[in-house]
Protein backbone atom coordinates (compact mmCIF):
# COMPACT_ATOMS: atom_id res chain seq x y z
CA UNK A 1 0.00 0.00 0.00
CA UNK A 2 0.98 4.10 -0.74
CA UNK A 3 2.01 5.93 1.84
CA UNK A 4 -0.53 8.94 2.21
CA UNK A 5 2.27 11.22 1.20
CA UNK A 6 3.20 9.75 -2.19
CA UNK A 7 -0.59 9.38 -3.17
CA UNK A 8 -0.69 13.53 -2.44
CA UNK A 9 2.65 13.75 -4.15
CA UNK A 10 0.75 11.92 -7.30
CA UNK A 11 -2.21 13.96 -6.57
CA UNK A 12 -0.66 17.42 -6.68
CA UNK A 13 0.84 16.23 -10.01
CA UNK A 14 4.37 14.42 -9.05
CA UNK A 15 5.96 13.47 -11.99
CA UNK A 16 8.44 10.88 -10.31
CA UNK A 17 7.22 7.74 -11.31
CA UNK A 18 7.11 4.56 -13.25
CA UNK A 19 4.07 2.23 -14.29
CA UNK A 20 4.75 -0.96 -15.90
CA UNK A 21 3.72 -4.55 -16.58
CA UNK A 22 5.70 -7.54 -15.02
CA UNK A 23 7.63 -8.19 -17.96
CA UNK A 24 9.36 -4.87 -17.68
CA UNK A 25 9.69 -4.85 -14.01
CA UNK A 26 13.44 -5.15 -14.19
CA UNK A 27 14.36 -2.29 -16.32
CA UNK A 28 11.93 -0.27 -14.72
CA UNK A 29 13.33 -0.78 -11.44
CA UNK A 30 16.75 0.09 -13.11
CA UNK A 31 15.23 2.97 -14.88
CA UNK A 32 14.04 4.76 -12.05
CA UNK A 33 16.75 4.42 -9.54
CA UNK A 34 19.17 5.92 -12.20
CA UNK A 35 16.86 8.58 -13.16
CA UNK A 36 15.43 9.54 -9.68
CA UNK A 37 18.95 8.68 -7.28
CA UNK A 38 16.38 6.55 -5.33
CA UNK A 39 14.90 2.95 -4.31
CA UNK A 40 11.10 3.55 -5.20
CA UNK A 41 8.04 2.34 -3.64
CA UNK A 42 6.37 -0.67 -5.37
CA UNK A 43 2.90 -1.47 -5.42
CA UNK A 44 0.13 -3.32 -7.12
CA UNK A 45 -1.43 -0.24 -9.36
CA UNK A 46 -5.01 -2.23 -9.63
CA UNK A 47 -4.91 -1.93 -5.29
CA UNK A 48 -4.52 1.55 -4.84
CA UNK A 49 -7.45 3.94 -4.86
CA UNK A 50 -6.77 8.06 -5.54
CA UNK A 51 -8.97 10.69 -4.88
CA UNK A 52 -8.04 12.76 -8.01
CA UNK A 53 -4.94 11.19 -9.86
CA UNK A 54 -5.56 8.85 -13.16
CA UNK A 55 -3.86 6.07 -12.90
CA UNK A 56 -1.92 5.52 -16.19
CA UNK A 57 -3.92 2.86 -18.47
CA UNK A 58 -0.13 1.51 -20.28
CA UNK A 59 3.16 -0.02 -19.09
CA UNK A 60 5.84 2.57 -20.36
CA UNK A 61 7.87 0.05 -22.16
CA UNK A 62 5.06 -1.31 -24.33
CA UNK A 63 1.72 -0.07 -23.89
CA UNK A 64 0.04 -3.31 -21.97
CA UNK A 65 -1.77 -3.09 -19.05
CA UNK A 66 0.04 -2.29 -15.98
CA UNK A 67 0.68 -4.17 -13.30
CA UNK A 68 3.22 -1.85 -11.20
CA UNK A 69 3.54 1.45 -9.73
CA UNK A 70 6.96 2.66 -8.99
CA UNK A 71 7.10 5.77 -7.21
């Protein structure tokens, strides 16, 4: 589960995250540690409920379903 802060941080428009399908877990993981300097959160995208943020509908690396949110 999201921390209440990184849900607002989505909310508010943070721009600091990954979604992706399992597949592309790996590199995504890899992606966003060199990108961001940091370990990100993982959670199961269909679990998480948000006020007023759209969860993306596409992994980044090939437009399937997500699975993963990296933030």
């Amino acid at each position: 589960m999201l921390s209440a802060e990184k849900k607002q941080y989505l909310e508010e428009g943070g721009q600091n995250f990954i979604v992706c399908d399992e597949e592309h877990m790996e590199i995504a993981l890899d992606e966003f540690v060199d990108e961001f300097e940091e370990a990100p959160d993982v959670v199961l995208l269909e679990q998480e409920v948000f006020d007023s943020w759209n969860k993306p509908v596409s992994c980044r690396y090939c437009g399937q379903k997500p699975k993963y949110l990296l933030v």
